[in-house]
Protein backbone atom coordinates (compact mmCIF):
# COMPACT_ATOMS: atom_id res chain seq x y z
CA UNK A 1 65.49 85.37 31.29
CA UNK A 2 67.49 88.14 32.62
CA UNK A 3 68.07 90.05 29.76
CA UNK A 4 64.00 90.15 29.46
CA UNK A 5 63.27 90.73 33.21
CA UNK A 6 65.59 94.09 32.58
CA UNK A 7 64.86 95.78 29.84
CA UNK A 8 62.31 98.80 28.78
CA UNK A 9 62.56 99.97 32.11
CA UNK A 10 61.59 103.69 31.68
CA UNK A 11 64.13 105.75 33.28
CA UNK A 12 63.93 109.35 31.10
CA UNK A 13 62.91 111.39 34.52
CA UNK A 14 66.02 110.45 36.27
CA UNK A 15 68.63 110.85 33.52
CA UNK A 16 66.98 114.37 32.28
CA UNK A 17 69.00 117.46 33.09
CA UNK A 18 67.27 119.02 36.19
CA UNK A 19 66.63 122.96 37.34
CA UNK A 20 68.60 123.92 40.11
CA UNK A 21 67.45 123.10 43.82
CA UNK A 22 63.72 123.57 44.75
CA UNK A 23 63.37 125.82 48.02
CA UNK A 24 60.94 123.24 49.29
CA UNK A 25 63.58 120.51 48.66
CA UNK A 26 66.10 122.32 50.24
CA UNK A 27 63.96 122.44 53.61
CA UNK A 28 63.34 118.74 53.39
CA UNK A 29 66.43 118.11 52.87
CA UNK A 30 67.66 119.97 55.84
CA UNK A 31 64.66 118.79 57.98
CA UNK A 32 66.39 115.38 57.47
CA UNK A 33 70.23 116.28 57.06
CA UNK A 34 70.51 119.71 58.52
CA UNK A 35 71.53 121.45 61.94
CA UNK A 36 71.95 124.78 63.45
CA UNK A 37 74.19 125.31 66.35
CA UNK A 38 74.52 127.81 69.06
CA UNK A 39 78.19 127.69 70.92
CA UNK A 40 79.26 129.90 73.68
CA UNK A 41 83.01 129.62 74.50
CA UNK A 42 85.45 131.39 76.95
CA UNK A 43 87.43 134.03 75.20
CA UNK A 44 88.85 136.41 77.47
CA UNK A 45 89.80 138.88 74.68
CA UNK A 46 85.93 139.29 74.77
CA UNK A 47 84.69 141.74 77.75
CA UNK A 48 81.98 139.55 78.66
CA UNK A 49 84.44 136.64 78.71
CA UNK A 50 82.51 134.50 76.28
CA UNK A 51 82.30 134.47 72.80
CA UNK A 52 79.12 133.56 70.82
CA UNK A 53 78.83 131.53 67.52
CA UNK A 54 76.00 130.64 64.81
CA UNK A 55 76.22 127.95 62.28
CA UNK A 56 73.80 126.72 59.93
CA UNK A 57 75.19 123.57 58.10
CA UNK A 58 74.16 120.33 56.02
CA UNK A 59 76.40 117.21 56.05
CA UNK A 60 76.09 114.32 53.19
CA UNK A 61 78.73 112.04 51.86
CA UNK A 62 81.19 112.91 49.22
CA UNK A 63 79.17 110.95 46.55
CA UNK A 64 76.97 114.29 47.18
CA UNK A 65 79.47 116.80 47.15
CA UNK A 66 76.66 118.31 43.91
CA UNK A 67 74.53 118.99 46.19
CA UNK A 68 76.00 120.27 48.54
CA UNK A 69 77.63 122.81 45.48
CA UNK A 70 73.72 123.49 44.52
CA UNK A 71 72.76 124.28 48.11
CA UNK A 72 75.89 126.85 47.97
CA UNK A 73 74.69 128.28 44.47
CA UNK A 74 70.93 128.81 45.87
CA UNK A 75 71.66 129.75 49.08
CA UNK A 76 75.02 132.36 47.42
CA UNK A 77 76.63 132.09 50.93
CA UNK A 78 78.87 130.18 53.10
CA UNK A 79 81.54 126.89 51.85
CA UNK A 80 81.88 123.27 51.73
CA UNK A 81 84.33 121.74 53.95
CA UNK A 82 85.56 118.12 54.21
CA UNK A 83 84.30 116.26 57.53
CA UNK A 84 85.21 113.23 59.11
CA UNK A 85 85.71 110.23 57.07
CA UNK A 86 84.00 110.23 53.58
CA UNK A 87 81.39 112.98 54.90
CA UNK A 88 81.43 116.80 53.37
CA UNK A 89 79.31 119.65 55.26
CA UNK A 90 77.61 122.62 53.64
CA UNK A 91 78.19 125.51 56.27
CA UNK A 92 77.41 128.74 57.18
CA UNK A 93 78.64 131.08 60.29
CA UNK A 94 78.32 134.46 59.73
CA UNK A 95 76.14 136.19 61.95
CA UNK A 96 75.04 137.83 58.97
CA UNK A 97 74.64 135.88 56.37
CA UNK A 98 72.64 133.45 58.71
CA UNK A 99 70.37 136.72 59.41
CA UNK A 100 69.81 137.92 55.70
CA UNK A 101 69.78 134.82 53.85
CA UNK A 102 69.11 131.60 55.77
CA UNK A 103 66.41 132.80 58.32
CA UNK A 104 64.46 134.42 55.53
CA UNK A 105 64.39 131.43 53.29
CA UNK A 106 62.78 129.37 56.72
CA UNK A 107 60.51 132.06 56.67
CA UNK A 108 59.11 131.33 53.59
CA UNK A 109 59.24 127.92 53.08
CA UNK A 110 59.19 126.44 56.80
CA UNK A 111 60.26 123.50 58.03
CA UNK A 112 58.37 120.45 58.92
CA UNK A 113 59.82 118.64 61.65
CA UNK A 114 60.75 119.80 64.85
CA UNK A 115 64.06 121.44 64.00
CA UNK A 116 61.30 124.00 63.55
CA UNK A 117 61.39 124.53 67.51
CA UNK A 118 65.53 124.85 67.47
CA UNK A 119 65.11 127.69 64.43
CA UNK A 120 62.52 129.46 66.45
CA UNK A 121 65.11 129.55 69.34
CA UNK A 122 67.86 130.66 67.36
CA UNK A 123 66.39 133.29 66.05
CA UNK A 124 65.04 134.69 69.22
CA UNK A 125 69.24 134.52 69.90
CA UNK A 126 69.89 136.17 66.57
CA UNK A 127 67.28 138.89 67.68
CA UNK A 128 69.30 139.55 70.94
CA UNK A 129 73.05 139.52 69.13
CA UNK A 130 71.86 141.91 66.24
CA UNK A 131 70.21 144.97 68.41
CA UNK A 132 73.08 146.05 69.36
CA UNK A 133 76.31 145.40 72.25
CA UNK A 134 75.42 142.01 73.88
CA UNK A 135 75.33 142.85 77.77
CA UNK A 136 75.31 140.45 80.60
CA UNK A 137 71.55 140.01 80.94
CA UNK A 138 71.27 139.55 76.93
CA UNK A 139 74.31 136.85 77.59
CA UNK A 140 72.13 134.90 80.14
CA UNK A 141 68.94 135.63 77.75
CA UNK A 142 71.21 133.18 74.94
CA UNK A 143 72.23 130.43 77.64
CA UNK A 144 68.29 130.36 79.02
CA UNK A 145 67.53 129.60 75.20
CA UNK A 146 70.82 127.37 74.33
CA UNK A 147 69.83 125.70 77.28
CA UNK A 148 66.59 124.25 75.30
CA UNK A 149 68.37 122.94 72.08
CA UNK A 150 69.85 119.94 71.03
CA UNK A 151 71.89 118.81 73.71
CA UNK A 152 71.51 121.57 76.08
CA UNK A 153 74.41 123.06 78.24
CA UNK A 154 77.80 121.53 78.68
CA UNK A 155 79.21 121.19 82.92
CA UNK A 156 81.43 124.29 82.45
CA UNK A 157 78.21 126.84 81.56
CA UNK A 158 75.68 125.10 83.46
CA UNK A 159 78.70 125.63 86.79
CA UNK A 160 79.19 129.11 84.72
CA UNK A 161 75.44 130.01 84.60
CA UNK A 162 74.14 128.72 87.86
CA UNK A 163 70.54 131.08 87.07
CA UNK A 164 69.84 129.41 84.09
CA UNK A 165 66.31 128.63 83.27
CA UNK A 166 65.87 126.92 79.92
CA UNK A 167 63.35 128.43 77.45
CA UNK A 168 60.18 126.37 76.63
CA UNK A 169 60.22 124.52 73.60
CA UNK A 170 57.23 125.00 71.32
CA UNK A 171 55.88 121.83 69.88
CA UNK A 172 55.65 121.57 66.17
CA UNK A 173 51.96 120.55 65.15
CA UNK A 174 52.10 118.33 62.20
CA UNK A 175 49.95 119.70 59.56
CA UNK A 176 49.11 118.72 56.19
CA UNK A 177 49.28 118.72 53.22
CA UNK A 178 52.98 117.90 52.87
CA UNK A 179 54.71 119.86 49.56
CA UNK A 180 56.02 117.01 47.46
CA UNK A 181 59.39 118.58 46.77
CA UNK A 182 59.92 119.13 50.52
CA UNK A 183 58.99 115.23 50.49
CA UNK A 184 61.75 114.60 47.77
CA UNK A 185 64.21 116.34 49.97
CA UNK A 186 63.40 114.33 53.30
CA UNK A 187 63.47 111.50 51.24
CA UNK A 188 67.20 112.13 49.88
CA UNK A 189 67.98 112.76 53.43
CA UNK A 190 66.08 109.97 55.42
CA UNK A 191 64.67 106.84 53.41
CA UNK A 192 66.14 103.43 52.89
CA UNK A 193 65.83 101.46 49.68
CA UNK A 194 66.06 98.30 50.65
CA UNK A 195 65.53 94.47 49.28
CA UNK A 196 65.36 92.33 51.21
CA UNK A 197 65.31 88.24 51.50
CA UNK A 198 63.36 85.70 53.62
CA UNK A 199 63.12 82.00 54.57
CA UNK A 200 59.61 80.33 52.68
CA UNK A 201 58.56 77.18 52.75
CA UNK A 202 55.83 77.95 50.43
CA UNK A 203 58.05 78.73 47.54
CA UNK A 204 59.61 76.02 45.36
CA UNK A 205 62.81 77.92 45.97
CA UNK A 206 62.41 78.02 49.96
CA UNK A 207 63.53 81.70 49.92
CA UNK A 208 61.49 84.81 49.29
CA UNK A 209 62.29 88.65 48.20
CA UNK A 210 60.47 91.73 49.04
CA UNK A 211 61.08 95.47 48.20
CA UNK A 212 60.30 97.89 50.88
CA UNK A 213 60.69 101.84 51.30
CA UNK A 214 61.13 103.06 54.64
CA UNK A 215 61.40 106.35 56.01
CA UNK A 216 63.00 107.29 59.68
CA UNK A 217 62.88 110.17 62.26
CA UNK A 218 63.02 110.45 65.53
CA UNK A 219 59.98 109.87 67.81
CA UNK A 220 59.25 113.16 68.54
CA UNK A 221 57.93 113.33 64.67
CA UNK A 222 55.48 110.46 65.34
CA UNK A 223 52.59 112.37 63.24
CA UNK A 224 54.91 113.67 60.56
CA UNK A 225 55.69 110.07 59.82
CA UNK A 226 52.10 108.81 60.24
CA UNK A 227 51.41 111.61 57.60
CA UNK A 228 53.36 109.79 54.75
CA UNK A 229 50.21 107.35 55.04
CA UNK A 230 48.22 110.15 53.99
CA UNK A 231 50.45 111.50 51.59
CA UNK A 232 51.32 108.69 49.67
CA UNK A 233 47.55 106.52 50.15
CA UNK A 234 49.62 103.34 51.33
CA UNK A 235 52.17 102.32 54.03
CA UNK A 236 51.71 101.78 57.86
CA UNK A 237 53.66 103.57 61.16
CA UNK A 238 55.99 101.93 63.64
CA UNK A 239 57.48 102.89 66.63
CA UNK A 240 61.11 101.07 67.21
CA UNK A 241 61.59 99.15 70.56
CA UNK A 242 64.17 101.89 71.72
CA UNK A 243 60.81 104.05 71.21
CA UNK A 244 63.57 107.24 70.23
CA UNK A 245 62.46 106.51 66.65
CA UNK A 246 60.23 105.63 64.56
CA UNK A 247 59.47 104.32 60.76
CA UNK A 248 57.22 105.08 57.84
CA UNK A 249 57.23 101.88 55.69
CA UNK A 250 56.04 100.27 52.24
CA UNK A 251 55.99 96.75 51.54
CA UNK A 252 53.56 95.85 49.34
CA UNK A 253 54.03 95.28 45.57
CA UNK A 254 51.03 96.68 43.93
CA UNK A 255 51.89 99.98 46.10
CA UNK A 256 55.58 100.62 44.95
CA UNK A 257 53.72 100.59 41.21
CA UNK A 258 50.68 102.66 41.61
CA UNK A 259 52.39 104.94 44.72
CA UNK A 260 56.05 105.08 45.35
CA UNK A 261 57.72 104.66 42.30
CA UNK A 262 54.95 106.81 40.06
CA UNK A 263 55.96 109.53 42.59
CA UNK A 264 59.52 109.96 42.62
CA UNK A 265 59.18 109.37 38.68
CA UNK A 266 57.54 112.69 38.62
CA UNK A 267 59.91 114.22 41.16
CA UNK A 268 63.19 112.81 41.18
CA UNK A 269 65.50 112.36 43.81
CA UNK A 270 68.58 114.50 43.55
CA UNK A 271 71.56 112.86 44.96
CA UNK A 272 73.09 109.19 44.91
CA UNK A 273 69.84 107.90 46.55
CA UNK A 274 68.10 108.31 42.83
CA UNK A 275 70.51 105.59 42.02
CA UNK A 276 69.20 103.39 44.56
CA UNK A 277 65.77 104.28 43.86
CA UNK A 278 66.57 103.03 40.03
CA UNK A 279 67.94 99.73 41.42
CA UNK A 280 65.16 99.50 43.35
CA UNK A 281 62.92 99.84 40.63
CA UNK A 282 64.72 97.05 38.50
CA UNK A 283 64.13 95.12 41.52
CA UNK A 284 60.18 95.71 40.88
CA UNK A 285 60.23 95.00 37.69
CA UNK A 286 61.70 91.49 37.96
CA UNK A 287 59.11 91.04 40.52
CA UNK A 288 56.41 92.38 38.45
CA UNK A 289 57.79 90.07 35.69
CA UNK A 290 57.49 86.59 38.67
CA UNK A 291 60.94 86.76 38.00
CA UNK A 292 61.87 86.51 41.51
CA UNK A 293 59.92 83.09 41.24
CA UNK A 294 63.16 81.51 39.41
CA UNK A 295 66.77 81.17 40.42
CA UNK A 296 67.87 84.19 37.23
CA UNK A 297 65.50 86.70 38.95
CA UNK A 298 66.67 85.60 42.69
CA UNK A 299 70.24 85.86 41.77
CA UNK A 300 69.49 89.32 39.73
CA UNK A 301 67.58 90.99 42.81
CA UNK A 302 70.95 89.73 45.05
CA UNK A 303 73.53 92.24 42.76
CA UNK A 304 70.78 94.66 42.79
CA UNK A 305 70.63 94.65 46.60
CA UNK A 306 74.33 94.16 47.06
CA UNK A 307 74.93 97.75 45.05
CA UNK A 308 71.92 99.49 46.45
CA UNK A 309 73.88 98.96 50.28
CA UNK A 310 77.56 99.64 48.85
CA UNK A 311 76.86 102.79 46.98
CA UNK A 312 79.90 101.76 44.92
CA UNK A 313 80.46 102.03 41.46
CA UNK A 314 78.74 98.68 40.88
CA UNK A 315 75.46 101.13 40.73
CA UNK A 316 76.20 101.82 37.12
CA UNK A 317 77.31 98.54 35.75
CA UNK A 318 74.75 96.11 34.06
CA UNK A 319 73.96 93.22 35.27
């Protein structure tokens, strides 16, 4: 039984060598993954006292240290440095390569979410920096706007820069249609391939599987994620109870065979999350097969599940 609920899977897409990174993949993959930070320090060498830094960076786990080498070969700027723990960043902080090569790729191929609102800020701050000798007004100009991303001011400037008055943010319409490579990026970034197991007292075997694909962002993104309805003609929305995020999510069979996994077939997932997304669609075919129906299949879709969450090296061995 398992040996025929396995086989003739058709896998060529995902094992076929691949062009480099797609600029639309590389924004969804930062829209998920990505962050650009504004810091303004105390430096008294500096005659305004303070000293202002940029940084544009991505940060995946080691298992994707290949992409974070392709986003260095597209982007022909910046370094990879190790993080904390098992993580590895993509960064870039000069001033200047931020201002000739990173804003104008975001130019062309905008992102999606709204990190859209923090690049509009920091360029406005990249504006100020680059016309010339930053004076004293200029300085307050790049607190009002630091003021209005991600977590705002620390004590020390707000106590520094008593006069502050934070930018307004510009909200990010949602607007479609979506680009599906930007799609395959945000997926890399944010989805969950999971399989999962229930209590059922209407199967002989009193326990039930189901595959679902789930995608996650923050709240503030509630019609980007409603969009993925759209995009992909199946799935439903939910808000968490925490209501600071929310979840795009799949769960029915006949979907993940006419929808999902016909999709990323066509446009593959990058990074180690292809590897889950080919466990996950061994997992449909036992299910397609009723193999989940026998004690084989139910023990099969348990090792499939158990490598999909460890990301070890179980992924490649057969089952």
């Amino acid at each position: 039984m398992k040996t025929k609920i396995l086989q003739n899977y058709n896998f060529s897409s995902l094992s076929s060598p691949l062009p480099k990174l797609d600029p639309w993949y590389i924004t969804g993959l930062y829209d998920g993954d990505g962050s650009l930070g504004l810091s303004i320090s105390q430096n008294s060498k500096r005659s305004l006292g303070y000293i202002i830094t940029l940084r544009f960076e991505i940060g995946l786990h080691s298992k994707d240290l290949d992409l974070l080498k392709g986003l260095q070969a597209y982007f022909g700027v910046g370094g990879i440095y190790k993080h904390s723990g098992d993580m590895m960043r993509y960064k870039v902080s000069s001033i200047r390569d931020i201002t000739k090569v990173i804003l104008p790729h975001f130019e062309l191929y905008p992102l999606v979410t709204q990190k859209r609102a923090d690049f509009e800020l920091l360029k406005c701050a990249i504006e100020i920096i680059n016309k010339g000798p930053v004076s004293q007004e200029d300085l307050q100009k790049i607190v009002d706007l630091k003021a209005s991303l991600n977590n705002g001011l620390s004590s020390k400037l707000q106590a520094a820069f008593p006069k502050t008055v934070p930018v307004q943010r510009s909200i990010i319409p949602y607007t479609a249609p979506l680009h599906p490579l930007w799609v395959v990026g945000f997926t890399e970034a944010e989805s969950s391939f999971i399989i999962g197991f229930y209590k059922s007292s209407s199967c002989k075997l009193g326990r039930a599987a189901r595959l679902i694909f789930v995608l996650t962002q923050h709240s503030r993104d509630e019609k980007l994620l409603q969009g993925f309805i759209e995009f992909f003609g199946c799935g439903s929305y939910a808000l968490r109870k925490n209501k600071l995020a929310g979840d795009y999510r799949v769960f029915k069979l006949e979907d993940f065979n006419s929808k999902i996994i016909p999709f990323f077939l066509k446009y593959p997932l990058r990074g180690s999350k292809a590897l889950s997304f080919k466990d996950f669609c061994l997992g449909a075919k036992i299910m397609n097969e009723k193999g989940h129906l026998t004690p084989e299949g139910l023990n099969s879709l348990e090792i499939i599940k158990s490598r999909i969450n460890n990301f070890n090296s179980l992924a490649n061995k057969p089952l």
